[in-house]
N, C-alpha and C. Protein backbone atom coordinates (compact mmCIF):
# COMPACT_ATOMS: atom_id res chain seq x y z
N UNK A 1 79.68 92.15 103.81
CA UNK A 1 80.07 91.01 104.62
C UNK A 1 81.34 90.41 104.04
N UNK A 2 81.93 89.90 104.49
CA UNK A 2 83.47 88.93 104.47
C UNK A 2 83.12 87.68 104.22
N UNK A 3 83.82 87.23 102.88
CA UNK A 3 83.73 86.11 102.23
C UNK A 3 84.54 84.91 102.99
N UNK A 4 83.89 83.51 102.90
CA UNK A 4 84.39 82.53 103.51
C UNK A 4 85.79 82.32 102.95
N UNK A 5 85.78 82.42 101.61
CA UNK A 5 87.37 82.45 100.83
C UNK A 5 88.54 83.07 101.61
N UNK A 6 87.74 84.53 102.14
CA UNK A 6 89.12 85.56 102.83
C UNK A 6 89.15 84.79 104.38
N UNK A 7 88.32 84.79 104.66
CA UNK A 7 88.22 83.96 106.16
C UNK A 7 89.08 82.65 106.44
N UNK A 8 89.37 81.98 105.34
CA UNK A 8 89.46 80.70 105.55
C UNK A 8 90.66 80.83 105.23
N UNK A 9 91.56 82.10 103.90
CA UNK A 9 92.73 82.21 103.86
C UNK A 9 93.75 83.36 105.10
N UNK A 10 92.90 83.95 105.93
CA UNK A 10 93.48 84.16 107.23
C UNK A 10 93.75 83.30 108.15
N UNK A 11 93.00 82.41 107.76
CA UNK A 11 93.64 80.89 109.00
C UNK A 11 94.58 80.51 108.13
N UNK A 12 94.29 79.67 106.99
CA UNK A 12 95.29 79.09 106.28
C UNK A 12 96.90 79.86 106.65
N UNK A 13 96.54 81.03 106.85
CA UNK A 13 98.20 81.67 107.46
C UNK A 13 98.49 81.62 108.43
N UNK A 14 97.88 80.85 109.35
CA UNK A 14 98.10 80.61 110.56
C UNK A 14 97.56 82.08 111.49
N UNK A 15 96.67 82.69 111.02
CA UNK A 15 96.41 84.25 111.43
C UNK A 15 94.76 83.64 112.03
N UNK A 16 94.33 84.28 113.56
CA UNK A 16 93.17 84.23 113.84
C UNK A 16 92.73 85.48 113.52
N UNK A 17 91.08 85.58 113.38
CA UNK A 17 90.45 86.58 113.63
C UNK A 17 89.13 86.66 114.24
N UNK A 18 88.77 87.98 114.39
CA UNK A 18 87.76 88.01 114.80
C UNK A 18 87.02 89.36 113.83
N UNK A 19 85.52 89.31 114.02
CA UNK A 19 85.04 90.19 113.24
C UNK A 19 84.75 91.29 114.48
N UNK A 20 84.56 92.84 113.28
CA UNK A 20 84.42 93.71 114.80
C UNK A 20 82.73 94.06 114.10
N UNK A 21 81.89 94.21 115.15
CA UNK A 21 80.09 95.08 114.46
C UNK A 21 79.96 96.37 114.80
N UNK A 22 78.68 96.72 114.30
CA UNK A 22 78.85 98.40 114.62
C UNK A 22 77.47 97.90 115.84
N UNK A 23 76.77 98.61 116.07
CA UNK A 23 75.23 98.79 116.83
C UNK A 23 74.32 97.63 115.97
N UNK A 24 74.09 97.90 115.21
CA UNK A 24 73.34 97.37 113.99
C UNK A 24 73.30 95.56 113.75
N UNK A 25 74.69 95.09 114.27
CA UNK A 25 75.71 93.32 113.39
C UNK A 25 75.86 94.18 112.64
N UNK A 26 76.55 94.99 111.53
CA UNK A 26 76.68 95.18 110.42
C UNK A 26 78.52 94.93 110.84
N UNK A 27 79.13 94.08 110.03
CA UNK A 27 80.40 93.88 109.93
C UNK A 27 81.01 95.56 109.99
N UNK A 28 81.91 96.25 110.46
CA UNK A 28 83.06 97.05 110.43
C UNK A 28 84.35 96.84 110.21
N UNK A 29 84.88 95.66 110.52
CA UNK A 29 86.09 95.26 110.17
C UNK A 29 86.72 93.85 111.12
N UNK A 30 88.18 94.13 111.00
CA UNK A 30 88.28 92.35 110.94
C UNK A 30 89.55 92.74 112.21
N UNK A 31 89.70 92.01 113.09
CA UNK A 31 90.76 91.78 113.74
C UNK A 31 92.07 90.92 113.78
N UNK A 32 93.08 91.01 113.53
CA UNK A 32 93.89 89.93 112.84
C UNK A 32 95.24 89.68 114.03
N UNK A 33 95.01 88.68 114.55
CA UNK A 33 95.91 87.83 115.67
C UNK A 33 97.27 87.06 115.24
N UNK A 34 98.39 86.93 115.52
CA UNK A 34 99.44 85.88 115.01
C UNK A 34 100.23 85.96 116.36
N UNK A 35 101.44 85.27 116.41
CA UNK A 35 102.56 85.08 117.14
C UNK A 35 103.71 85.68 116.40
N UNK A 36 104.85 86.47 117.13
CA UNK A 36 105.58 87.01 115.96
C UNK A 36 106.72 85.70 116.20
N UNK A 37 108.01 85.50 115.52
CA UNK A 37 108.82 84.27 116.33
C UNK A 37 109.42 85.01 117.70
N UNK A 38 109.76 86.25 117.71
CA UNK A 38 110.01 86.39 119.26
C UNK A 38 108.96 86.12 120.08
N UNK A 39 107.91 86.29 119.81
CA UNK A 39 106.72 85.92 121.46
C UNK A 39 105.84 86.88 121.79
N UNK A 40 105.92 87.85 120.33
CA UNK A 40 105.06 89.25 120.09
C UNK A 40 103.42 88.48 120.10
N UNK A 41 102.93 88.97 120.77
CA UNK A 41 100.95 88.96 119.95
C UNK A 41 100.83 90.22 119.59
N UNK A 42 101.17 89.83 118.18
CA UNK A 42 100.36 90.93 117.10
C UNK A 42 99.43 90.79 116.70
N UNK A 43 98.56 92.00 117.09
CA UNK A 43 97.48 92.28 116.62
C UNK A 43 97.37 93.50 115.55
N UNK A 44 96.53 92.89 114.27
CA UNK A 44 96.56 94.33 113.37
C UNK A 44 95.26 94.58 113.07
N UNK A 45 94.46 95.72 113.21
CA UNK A 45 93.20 96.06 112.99
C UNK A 45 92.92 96.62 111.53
N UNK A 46 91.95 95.71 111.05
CA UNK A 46 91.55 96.02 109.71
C UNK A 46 90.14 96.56 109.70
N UNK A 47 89.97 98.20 108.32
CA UNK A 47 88.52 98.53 108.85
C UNK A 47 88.38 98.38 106.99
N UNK A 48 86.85 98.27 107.23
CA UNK A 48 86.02 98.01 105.82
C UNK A 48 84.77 96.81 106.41
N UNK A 49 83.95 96.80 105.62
CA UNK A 49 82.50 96.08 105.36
C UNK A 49 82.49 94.77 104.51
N UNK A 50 83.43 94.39 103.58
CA UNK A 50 83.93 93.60 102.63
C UNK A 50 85.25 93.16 102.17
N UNK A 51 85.36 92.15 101.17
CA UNK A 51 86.82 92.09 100.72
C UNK A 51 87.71 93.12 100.87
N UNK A 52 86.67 94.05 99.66
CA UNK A 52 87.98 94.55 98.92
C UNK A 52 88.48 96.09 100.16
N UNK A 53 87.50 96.45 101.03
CA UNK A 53 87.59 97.37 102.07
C UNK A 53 88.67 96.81 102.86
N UNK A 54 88.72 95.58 103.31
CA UNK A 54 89.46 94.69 104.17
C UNK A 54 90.94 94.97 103.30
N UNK A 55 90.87 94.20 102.11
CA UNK A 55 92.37 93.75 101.78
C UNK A 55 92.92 95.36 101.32
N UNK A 56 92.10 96.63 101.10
CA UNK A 56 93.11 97.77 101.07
C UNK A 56 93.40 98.54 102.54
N UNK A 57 92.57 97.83 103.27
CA UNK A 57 93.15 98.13 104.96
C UNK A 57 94.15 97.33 105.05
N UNK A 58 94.43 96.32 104.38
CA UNK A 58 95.61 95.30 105.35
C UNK A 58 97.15 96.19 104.27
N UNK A 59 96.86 96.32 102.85
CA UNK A 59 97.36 97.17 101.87
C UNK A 59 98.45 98.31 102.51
N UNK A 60 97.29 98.71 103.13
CA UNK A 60 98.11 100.18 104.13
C UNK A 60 98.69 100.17 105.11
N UNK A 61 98.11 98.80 106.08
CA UNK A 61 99.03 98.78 107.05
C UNK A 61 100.10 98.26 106.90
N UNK A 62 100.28 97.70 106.04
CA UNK A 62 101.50 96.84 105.66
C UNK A 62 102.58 98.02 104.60
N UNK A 63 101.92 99.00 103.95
CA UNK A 63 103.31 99.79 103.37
C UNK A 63 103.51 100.98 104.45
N UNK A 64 102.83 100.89 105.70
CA UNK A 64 102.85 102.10 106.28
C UNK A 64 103.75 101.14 107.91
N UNK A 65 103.77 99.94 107.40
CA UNK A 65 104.23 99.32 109.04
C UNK A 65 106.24 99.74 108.75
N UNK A 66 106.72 100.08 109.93
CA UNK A 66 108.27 100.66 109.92
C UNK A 66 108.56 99.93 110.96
N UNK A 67 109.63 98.56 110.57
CA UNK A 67 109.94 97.87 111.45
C UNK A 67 111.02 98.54 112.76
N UNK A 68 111.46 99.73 112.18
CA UNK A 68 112.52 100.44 113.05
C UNK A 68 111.64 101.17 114.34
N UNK A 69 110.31 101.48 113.84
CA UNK A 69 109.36 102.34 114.53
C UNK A 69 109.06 101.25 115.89
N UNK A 70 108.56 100.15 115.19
CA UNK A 70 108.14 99.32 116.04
C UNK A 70 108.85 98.45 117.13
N UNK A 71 110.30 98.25 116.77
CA UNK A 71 111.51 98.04 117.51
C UNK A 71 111.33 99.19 118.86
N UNK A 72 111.55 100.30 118.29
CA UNK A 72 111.65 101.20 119.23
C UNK A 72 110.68 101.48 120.44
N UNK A 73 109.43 101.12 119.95
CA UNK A 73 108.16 101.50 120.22
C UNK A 73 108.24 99.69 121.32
N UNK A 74 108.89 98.52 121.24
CA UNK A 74 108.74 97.65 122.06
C UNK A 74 109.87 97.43 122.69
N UNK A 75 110.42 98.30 122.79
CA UNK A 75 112.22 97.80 123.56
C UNK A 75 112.17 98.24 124.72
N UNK A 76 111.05 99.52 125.61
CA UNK A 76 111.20 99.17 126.66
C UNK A 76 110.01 99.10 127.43
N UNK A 77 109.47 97.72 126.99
CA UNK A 77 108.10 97.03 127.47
C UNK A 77 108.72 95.89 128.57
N UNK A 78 107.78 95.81 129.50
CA UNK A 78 108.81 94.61 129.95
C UNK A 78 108.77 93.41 129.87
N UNK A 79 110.20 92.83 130.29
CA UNK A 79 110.37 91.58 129.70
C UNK A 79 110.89 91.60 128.29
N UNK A 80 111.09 92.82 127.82
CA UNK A 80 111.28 92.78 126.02
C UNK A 80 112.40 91.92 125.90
N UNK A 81 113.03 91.61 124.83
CA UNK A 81 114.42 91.17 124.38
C UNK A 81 115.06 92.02 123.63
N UNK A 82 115.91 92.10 123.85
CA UNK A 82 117.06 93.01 122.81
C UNK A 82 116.55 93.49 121.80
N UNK A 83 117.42 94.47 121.49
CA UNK A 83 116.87 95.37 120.50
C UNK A 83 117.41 94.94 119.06
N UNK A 84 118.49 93.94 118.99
CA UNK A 84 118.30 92.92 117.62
C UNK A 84 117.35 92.35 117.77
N UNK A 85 117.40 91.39 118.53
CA UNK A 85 116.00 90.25 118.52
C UNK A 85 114.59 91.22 117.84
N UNK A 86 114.33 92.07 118.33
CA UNK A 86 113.29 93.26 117.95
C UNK A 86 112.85 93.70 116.50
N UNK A 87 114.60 94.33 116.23
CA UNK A 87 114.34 94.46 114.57
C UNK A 87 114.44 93.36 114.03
N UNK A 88 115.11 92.28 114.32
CA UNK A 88 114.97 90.93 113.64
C UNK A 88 113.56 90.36 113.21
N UNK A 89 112.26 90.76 114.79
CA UNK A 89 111.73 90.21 114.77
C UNK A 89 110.56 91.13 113.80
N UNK A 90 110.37 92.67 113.79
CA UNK A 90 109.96 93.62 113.20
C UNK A 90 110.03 93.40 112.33
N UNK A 91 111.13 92.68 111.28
CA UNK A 91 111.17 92.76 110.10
C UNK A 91 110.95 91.21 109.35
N UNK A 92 110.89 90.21 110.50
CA UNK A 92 109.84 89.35 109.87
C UNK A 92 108.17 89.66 110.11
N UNK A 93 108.06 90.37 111.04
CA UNK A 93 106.35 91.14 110.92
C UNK A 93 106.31 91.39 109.57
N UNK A 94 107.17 92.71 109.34
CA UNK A 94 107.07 92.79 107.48
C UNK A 94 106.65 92.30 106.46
N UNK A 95 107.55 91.19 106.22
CA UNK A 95 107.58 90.30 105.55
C UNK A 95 106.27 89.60 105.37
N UNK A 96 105.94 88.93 107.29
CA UNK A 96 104.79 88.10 107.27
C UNK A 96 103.42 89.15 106.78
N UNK A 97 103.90 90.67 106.81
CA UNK A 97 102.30 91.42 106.59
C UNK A 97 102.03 91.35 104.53
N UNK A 98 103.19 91.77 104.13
CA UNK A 98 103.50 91.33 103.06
C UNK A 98 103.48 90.23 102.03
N UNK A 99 103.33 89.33 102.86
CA UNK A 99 103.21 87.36 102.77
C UNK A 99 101.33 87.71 102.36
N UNK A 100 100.78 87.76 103.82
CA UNK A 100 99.39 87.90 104.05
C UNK A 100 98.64 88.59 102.94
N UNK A 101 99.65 89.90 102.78
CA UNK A 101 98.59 90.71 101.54
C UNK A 101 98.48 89.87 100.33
N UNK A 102 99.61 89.32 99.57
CA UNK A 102 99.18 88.76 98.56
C UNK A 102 98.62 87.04 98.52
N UNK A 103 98.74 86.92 99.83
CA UNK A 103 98.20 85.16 100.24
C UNK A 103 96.83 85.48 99.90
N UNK A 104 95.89 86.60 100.73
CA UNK A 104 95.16 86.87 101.05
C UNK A 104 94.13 87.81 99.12
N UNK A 105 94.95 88.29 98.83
CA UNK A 105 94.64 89.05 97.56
C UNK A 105 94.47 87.47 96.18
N UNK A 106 95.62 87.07 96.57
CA UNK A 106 95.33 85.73 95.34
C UNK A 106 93.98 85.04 95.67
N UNK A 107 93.68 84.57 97.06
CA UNK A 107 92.12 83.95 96.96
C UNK A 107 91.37 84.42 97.21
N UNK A 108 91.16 85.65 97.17
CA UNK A 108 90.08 86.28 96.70
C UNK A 108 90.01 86.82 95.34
N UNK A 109 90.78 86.93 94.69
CA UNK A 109 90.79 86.88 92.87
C UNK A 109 90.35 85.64 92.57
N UNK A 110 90.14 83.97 93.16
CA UNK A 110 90.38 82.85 92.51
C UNK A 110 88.46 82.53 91.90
C-alpha cells in the first residue's frame, strides 16, 4: 500500500492522483495528473504496490522521458502550439518530472 507521506507529497506538488486496483483492491499503481504551462494534461502512469515500487517507476519514467520525442509526438494534435512552445514546454515536463522524483524521494526518507 502507498504511504500517506508519498500521497500527500504528490499534492504538495501540485500533482493529482489517483490509485489504480487489480480484481482483488490490491493497489497496482498510482496515476499522476498535472497541467504542463502550455495547457498539456499530463498524465504519467506509475506501476508498483508501495513506495519504493512507485518512486523507481517515477525513476524511469523520468530518465527515459525525451523532451524532443514528445514535442514531436504533440505537434500535430490539434489545436497544438508551435513547435517551440512544445520543446519549451517538454522540457519543463523534465525538469518538473525530475523536481517530483526527488520532492517525492526526500519524504519518504524523512
Amino acid at each position: 500500500m502507498f504511504s500517506n507521506v508519498l500521497l500527500n507529497a504528490i499534492q504538495g506538488k501540485g500533482w493529482l492522483y489517483s490509485v489504480n486496483f487489480d480484481n482483488d483492491t490490491n493497489p497496482i499503481g498510482l496515476e499522476l495528473e498535472t497541467w504542463t504551462p502550455a495547457g498539456e494534461d499530463f498524465l504519467v502512469y506509475l506501476y508498483g504496490s508501495n513506495d519504493d515500487e512507485i518512486l523507481h517507476s517515477l525513476y524511469e519514467y523520468a530518465e527515459n522521458f525525451d523532451p524532443e520525442e514528445h514535442a514531436l509526438f504533440c505537434v500535430d494534435m490539434r489545436e497544438a502550439p508551435g513547435i517551440r512552445t512544445l520543446l519549451h514546454d517538454a522540457d519543463k515536463m523534465a525538469e518538473e518530472l525530475n523536481s517530483l522524483c526527488e520532492h517525492l524521494s526526500n519524504a519518504v526518507k524523512k
